[in-house]
Protein backbone atom coordinates (compact mmCIF):
# COMPACT_ATOMS: atom_id res chain seq x y z
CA UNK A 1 -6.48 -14.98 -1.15
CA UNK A 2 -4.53 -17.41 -3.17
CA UNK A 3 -2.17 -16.62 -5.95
CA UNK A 4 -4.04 -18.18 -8.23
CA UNK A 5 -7.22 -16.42 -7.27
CA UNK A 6 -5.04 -13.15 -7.59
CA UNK A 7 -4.39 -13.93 -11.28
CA UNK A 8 -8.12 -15.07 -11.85
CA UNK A 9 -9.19 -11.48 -10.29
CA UNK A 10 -5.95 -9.62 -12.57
CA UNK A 11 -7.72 -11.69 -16.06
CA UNK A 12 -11.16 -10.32 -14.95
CA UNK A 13 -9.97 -6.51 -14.24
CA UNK A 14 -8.39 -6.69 -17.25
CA UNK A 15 -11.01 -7.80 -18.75
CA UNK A 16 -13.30 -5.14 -17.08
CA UNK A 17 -10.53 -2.02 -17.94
CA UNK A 18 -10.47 -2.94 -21.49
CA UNK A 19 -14.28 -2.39 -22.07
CA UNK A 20 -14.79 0.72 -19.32
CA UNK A 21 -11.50 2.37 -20.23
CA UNK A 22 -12.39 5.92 -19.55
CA UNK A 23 -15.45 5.58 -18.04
CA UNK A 24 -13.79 4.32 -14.47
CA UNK A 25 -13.80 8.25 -14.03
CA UNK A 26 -17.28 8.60 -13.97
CA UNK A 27 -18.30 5.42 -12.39
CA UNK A 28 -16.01 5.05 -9.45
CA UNK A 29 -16.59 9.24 -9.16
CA UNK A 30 -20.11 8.66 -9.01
CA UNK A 31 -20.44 5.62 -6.67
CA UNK A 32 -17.87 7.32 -4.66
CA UNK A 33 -20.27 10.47 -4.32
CA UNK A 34 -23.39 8.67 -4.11
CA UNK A 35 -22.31 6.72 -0.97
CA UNK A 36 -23.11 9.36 1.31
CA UNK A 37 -24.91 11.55 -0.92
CA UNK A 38 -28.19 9.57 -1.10
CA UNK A 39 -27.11 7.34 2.21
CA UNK A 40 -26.90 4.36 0.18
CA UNK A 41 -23.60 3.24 1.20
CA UNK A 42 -24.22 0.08 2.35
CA UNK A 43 -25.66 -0.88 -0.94
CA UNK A 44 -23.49 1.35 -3.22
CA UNK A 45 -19.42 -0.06 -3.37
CA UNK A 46 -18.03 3.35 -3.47
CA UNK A 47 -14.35 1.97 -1.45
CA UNK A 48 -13.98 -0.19 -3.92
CA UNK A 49 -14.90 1.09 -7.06
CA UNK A 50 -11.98 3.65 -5.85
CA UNK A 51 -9.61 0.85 -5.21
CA UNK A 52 -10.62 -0.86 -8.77
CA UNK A 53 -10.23 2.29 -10.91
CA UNK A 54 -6.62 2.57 -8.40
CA UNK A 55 -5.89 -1.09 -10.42
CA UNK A 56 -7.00 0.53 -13.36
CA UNK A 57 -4.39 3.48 -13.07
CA UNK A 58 -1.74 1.00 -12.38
CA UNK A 59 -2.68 -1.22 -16.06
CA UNK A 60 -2.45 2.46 -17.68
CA UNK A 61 -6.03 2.80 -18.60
CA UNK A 62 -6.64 5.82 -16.92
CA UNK A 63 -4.38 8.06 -15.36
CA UNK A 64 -3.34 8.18 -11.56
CA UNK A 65 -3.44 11.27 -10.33
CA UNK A 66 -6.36 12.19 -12.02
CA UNK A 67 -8.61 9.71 -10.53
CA UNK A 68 -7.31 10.70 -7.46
CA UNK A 69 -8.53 14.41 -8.11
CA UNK A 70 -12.12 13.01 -9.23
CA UNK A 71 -12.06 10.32 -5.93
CA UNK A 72 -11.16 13.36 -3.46
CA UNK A 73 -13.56 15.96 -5.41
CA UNK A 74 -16.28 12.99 -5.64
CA UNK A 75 -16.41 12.05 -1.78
CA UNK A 76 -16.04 15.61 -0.19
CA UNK A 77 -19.10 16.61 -2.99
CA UNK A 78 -21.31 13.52 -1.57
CA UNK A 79 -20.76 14.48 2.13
CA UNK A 80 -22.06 17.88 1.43
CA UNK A 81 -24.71 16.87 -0.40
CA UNK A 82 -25.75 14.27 2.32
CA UNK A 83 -25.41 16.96 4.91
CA UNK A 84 -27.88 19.34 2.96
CA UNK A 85 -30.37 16.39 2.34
CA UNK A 86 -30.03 16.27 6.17
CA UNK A 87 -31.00 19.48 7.07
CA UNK A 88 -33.98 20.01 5.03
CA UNK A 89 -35.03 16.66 5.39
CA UNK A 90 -34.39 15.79 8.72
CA UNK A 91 -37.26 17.32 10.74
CA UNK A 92 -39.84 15.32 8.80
CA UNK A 93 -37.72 12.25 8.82
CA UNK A 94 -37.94 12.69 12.76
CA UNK A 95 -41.76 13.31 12.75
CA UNK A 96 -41.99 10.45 9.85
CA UNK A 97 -43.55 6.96 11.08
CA UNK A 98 -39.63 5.63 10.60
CA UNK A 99 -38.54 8.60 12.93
CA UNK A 100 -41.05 7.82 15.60
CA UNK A 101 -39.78 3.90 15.64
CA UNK A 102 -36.20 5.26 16.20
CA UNK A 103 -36.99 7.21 18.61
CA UNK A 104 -36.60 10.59 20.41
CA UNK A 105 -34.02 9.18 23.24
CA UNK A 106 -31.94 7.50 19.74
CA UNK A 107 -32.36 11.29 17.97
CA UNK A 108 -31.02 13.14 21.00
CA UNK A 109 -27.93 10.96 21.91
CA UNK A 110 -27.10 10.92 18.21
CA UNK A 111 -27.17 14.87 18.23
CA UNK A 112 -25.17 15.17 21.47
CA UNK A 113 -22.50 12.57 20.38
CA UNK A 114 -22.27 14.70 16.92
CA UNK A 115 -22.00 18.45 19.09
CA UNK A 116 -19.77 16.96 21.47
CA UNK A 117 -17.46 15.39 19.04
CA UNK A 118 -18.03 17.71 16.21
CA UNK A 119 -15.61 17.59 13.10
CA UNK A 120 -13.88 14.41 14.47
CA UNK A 121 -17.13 12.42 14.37
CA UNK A 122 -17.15 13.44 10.58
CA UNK A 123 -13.63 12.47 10.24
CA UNK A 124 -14.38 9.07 12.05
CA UNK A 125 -17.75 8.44 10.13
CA UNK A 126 -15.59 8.47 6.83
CA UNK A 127 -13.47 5.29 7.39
CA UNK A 128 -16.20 3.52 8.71
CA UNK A 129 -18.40 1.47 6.58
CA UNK A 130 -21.88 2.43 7.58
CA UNK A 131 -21.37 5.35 9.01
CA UNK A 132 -19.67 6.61 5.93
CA UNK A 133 -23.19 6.52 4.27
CA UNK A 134 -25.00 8.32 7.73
CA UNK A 135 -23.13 10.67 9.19
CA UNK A 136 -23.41 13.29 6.78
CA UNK A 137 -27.15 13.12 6.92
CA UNK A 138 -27.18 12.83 10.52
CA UNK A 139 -24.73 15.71 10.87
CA UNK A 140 -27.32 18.16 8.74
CA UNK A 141 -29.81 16.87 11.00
CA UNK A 142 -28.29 18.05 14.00
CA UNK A 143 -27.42 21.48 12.58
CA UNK A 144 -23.83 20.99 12.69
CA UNK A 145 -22.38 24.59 11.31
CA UNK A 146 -21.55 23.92 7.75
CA UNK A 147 -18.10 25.89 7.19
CA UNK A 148 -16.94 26.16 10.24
CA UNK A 149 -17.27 22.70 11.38
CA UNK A 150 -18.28 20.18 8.58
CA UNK A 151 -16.77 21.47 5.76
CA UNK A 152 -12.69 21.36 6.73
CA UNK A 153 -13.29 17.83 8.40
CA UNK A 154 -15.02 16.69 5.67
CA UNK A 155 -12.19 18.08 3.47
CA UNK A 156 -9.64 15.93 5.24
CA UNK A 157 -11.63 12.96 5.04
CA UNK A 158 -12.19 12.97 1.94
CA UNK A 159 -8.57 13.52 0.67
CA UNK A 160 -6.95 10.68 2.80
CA UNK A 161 -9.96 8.00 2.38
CA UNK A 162 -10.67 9.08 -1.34
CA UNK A 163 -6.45 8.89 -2.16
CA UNK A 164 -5.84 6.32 0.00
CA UNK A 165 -8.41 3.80 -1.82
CA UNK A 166 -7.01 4.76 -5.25
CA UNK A 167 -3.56 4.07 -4.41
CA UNK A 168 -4.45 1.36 -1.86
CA UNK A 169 -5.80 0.01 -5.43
CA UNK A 170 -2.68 1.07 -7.81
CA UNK A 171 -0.27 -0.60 -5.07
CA UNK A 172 -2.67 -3.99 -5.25
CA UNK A 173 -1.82 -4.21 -9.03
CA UNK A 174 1.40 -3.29 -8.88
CA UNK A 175 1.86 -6.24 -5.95
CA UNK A 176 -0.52 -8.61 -8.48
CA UNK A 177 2.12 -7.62 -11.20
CA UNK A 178 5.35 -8.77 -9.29
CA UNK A 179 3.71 -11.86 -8.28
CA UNK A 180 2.73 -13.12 -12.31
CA UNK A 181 6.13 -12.25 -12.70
CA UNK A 182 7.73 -14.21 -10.21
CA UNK A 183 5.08 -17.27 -11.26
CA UNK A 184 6.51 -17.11 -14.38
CA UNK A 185 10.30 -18.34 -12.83
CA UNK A 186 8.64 -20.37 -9.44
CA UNK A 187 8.57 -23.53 -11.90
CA UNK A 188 12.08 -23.00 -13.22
CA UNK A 189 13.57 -22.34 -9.82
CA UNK A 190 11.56 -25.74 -8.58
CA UNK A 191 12.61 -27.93 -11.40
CA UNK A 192 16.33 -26.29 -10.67
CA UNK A 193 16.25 -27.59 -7.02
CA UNK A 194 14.60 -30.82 -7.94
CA UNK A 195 17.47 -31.39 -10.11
CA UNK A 196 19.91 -30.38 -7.53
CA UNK A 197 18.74 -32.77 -5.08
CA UNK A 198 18.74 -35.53 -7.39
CA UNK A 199 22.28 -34.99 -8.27
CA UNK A 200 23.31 -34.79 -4.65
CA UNK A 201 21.41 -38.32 -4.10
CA UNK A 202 23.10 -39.96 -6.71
CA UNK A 203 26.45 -38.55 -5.63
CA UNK A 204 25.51 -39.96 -2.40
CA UNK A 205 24.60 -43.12 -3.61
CA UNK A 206 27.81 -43.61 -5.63
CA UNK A 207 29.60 -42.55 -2.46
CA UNK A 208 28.10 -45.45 -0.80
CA UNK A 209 28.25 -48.36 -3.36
CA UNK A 210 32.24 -47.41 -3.04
């Protein structure tokens, strides 16, 4: 990404912060939790609505820590739901036309890797795109014990991935920030060399003519 498509992005999240304001709570909460909740995530931006309401921390137009609360809260809240929605749903998503297509062979190696694995798959599935959205689901499916197994992973995934994108976010803007500032000198600091090597050319010059 160019600088200057860093400060077109900085004019339109500006932009964007001054009409949401507040409401980057509830919206980058919600597509946060709805990412694995409804296993939508590959249509639903929940990463980086988190890393956009992180920019939005850094401008001041919500507050860091906060968000951070609502982003960990959010995502751990969505796994569970997508784990319930799993288990009571998955046997006739199995016997469904859909589940027939995938498979019994597909069903069974999904539930072994998920029992052998256990917590770490959860951990795994969260900083992974699509299986962010899935393994919840898939983990309710294959009766994966709920406190003893599901919930502490999904605990720890959900405070490192849901912190990490806000403050992968707030560091973005604060980076985004030093480099408008530093644009602001680059053209003095250019015309300052140009200047310097002109002098030294016509010192040069006079050196020669002598």
């Amino acid at each position: 990404m160019s600088a200057a498509d860093d400060l077109t992005m900085l004019g339109f999240l500006q932009q964007l912060g001054g009409q949401l304001g507040a409401w980057f709570y509830v919206i980058a909460g919600g597509l946060a939790c709805a990412e694995a909740a409804v296993m939508a995530g590959l249509v639903l931006p929940g990463e980086t609505a988190l890393v956009v309401a992180g920019f939005a921390a850094r401008q001041g137009w919500i507050a860091l820590w906060p968000m951070v609360a609502v982003a960990v809260g959010s995502a751990a809240l969505g796994d569970s739901v997508g784990y319930e929605v799993g288990r009571r749903l998955g046997p006739r998503l199995r016997s469904s036309r859909l589940g027939r297509r995938v498979g019994d062979d597909r069903w069974r190696r999904t539930d072994d890797f998920l029992r052998r694995y256990g917590g770490r798959a959860v951990l795994l599935g969260r900083f992974t795109a699509g299986l962010r959205a899935l393994t919840p689901g898939m983990a309710g499916m294959a009766q994966m014990p709920y406190l003893h197994t599901f919930l502490p992973w999904n605990a720890v995934g959900a405070l490192v991935w849901g912190a990490g994108c806000v403050l992968l976010g707030y560091a973005f803007a604060a980076s985004l920030a030093t480099l408008a500032h530093a644009l602001t000198y680059v053209p003095l600091v250019l015309i300052a060399l140009a200047a310097a090597v002109l002098v030294v050319r016509i010192r040069r010059k006079r050196r020669r003519v002598r």
